[in-house]
Protein backbone atom coordinates (compact mmCIF):
# COMPACT_ATOMS: atom_id res chain seq x y z
CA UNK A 1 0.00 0.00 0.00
CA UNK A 2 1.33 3.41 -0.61
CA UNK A 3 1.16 6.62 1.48
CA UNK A 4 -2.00 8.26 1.31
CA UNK A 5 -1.63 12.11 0.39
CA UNK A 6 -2.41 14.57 2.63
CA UNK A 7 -5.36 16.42 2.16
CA UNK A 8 -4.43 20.83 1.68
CA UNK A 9 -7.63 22.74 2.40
CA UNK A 10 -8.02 26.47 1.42
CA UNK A 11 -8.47 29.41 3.94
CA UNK A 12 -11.56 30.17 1.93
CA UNK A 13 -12.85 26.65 2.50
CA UNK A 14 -11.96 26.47 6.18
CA UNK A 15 -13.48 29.94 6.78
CA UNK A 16 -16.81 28.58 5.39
CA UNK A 17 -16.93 25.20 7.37
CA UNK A 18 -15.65 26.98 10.18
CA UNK A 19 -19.13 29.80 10.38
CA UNK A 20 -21.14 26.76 9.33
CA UNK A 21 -19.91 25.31 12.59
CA UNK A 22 -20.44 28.62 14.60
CA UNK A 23 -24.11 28.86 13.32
CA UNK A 24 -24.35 25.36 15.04
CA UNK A 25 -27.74 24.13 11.92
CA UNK A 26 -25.72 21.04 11.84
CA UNK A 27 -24.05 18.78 14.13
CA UNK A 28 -19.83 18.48 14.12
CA UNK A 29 -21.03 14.76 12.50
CA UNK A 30 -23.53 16.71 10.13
CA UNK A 31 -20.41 19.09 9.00
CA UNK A 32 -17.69 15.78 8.62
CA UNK A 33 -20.10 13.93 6.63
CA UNK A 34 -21.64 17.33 4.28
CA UNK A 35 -17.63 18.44 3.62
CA UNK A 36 -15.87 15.01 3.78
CA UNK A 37 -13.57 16.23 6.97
CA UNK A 38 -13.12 14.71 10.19
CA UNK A 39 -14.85 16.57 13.26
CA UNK A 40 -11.72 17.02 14.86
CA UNK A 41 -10.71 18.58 12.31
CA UNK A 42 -13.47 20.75 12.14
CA UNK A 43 -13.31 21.57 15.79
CA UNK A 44 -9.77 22.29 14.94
CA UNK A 45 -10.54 25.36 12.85
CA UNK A 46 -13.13 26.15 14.96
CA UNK A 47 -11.42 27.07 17.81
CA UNK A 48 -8.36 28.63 15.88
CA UNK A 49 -10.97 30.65 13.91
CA UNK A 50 -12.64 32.19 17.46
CA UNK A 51 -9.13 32.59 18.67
CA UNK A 52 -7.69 34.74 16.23
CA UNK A 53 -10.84 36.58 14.92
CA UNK A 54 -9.96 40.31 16.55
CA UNK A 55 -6.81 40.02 14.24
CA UNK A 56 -8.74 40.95 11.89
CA UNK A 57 -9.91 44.28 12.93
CA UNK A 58 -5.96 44.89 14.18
CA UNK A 59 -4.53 43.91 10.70
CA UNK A 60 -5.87 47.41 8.47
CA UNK A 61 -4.71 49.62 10.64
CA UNK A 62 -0.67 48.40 10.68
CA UNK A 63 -1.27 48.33 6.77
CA UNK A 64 -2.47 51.34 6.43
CA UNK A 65 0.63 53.04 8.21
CA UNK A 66 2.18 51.06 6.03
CA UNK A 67 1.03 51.74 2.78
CA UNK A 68 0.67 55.96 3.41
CA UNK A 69 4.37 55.71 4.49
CA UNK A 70 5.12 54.17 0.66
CA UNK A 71 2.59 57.18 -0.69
CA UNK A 72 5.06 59.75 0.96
CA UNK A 73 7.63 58.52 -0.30
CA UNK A 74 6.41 58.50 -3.55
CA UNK A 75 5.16 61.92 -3.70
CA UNK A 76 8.65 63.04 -2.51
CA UNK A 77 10.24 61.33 -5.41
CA UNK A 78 7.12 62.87 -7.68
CA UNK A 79 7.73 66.50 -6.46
CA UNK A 80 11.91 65.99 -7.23
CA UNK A 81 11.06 64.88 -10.82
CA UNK A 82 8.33 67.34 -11.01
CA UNK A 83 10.60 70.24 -10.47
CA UNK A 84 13.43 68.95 -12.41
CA UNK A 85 11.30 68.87 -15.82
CA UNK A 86 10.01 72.65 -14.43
CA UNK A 87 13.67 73.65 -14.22
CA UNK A 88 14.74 71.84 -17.59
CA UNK A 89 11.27 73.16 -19.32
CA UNK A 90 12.71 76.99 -17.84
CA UNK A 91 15.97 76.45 -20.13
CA UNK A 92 14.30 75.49 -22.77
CA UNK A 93 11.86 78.51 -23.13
CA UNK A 94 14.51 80.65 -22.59
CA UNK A 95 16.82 79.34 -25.50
């Protein structure tokens, strides 16, 4: 007998099983048998899913720091350019 392959879910699908499981319509049994996955499993993701739900509310705010920190920078680099066609555009009127 060979090695059986281990089975990679995606986030999406775990995220979906997982609020099917917090709405508690079907048993942990109900859930195994509907998306062929052990209950274990399912508890699992559960619990990992409760756990680390304010993350999401934390997570926009760090990127957004982030991301206007890369928008300065770029508008720095912008306004350099910007001036130095200005200046070159200046010479070459007066010519």
């Amino acid at each position: 007998m060979g090695k059986r392959k281990r089975a990679n879910y995606t986030a999406e699908f775990k995220a979906r099983v997982c609020i099917e499981a917090i709405k508690e319509e079907l048993t942990l049994s109900e859930l195994a048998a509907k998306y062929e996955v052990h209950s274990n499993l399912i508890s699992k993701w559960k619990k990992e899913f409760l756990e680390r739900a304010g993350e999401i509310f934390k997570e926009p705010k760090q990127k957004k720091e982030t991301d206007n920190s890369k928008l300065y920078q770029q508008i720095g680099e912008l306004k350099v350019e910007n001036d130095w066609i200005k200046k070159k555009l200046g010479i070459l009127e007066r010519m």
